[in-house]
N, C-alpha and C. Protein backbone atom coordinates (compact mmCIF):
# COMPACT_ATOMS: atom_id res chain seq x y z
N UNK A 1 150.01 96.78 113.16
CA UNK A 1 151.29 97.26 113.63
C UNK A 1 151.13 98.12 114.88
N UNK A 2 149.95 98.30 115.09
CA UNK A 2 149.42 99.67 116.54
C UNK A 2 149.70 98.82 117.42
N UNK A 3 149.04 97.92 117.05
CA UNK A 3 148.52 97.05 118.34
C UNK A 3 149.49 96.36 118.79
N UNK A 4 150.67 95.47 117.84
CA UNK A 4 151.62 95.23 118.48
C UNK A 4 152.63 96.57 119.41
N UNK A 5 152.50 97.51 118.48
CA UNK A 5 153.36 98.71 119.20
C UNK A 5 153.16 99.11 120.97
N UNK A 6 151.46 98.89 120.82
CA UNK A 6 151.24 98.97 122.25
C UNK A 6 151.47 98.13 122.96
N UNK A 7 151.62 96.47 122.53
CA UNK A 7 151.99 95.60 123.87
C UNK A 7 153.20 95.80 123.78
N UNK A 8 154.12 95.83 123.22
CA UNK A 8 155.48 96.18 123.18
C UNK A 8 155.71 97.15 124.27
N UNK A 9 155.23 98.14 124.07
CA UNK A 9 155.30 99.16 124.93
C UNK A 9 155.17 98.67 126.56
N UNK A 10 153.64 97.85 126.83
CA UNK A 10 153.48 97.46 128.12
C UNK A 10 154.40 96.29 128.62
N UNK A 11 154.97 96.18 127.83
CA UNK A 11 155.98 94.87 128.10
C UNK A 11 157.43 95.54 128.55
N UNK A 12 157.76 96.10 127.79
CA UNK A 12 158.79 96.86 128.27
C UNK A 12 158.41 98.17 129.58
N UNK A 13 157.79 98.37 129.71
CA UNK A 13 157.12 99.34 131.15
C UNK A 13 156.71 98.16 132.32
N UNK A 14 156.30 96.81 131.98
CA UNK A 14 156.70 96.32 132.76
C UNK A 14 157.99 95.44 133.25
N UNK A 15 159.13 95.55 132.08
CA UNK A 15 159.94 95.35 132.48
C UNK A 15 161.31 96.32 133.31
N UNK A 16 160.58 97.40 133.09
CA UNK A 16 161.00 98.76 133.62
C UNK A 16 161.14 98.54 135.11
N UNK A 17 159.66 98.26 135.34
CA UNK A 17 159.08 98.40 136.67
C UNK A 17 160.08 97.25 137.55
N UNK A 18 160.17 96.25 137.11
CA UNK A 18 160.92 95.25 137.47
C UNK A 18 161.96 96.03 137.93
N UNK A 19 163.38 96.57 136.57
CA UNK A 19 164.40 96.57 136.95
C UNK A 19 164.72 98.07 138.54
N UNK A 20 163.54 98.76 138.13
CA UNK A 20 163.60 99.82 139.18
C UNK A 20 163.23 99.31 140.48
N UNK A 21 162.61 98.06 140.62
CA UNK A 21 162.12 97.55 141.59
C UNK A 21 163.19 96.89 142.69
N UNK A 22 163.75 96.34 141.57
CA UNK A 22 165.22 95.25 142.23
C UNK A 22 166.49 96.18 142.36
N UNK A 23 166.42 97.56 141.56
CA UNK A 23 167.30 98.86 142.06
C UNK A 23 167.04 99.37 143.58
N UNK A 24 166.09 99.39 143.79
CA UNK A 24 165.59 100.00 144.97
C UNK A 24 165.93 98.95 145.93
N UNK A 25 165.71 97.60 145.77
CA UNK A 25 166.19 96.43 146.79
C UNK A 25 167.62 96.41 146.85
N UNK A 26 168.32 96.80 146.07
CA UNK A 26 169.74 96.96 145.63
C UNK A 26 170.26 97.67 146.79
N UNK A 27 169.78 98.85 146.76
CA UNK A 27 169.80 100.30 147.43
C UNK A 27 169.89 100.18 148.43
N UNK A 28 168.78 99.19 149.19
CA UNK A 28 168.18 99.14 150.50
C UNK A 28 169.60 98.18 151.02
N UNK A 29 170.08 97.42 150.54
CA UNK A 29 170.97 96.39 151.06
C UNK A 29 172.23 96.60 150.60
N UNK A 30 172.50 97.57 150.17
CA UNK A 30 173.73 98.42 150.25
C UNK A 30 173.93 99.50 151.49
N UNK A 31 172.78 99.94 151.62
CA UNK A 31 172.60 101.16 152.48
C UNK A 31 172.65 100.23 154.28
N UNK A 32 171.71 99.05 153.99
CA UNK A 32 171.85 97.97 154.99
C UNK A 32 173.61 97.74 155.30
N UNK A 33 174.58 97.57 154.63
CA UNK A 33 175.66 96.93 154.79
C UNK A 33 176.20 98.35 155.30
N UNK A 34 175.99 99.50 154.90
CA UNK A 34 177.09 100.25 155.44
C UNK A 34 176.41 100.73 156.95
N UNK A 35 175.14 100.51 157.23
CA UNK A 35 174.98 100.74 158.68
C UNK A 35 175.46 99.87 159.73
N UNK A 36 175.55 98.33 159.19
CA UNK A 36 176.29 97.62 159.36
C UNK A 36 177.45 97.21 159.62
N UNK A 37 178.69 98.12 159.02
CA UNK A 37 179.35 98.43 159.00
C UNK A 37 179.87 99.25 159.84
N UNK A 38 179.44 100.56 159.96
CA UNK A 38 179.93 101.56 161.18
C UNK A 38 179.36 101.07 162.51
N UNK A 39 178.02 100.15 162.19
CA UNK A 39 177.90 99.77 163.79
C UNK A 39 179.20 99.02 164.42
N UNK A 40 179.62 97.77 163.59
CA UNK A 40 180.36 97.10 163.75
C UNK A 40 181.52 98.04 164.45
N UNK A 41 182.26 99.18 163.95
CA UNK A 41 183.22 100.04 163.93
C UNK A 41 183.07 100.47 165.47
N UNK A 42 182.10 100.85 165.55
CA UNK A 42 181.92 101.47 166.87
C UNK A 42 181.69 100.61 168.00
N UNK A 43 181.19 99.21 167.44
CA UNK A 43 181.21 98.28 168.90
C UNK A 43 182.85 98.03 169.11
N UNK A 44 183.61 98.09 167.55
CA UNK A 44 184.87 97.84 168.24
C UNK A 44 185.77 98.93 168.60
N UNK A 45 185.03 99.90 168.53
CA UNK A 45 185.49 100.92 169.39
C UNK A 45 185.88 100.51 171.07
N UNK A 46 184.32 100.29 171.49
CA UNK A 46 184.07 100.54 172.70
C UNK A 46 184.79 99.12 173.41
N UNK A 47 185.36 98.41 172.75
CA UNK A 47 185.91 97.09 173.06
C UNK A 47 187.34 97.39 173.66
């Protein structure tokens, strides 16, 4: 019962790692769209 407890464990820590992984890509391309965004704003500013 240990031994399963411990792959359990590494299985879920690596599924951890995953979902924090694809959070952070999340992040990045959210944060991408809103720079995106005000650039856009300001070219049509200057238009």
């Amino acid at each position: 019962c240990g031994k399963h407890g411990i792959e359990h464990r590494q299985q879920l820590n690596i599924e951890l790692e995953n979902i924090m992984q694809e959070h952070d890509l999340i992040q990045q391309d959210i944060g991408l769209s809103i720079d995106n965004d005000l650039l856009l704003k300001e070219i049509d500013k200057c238009e």
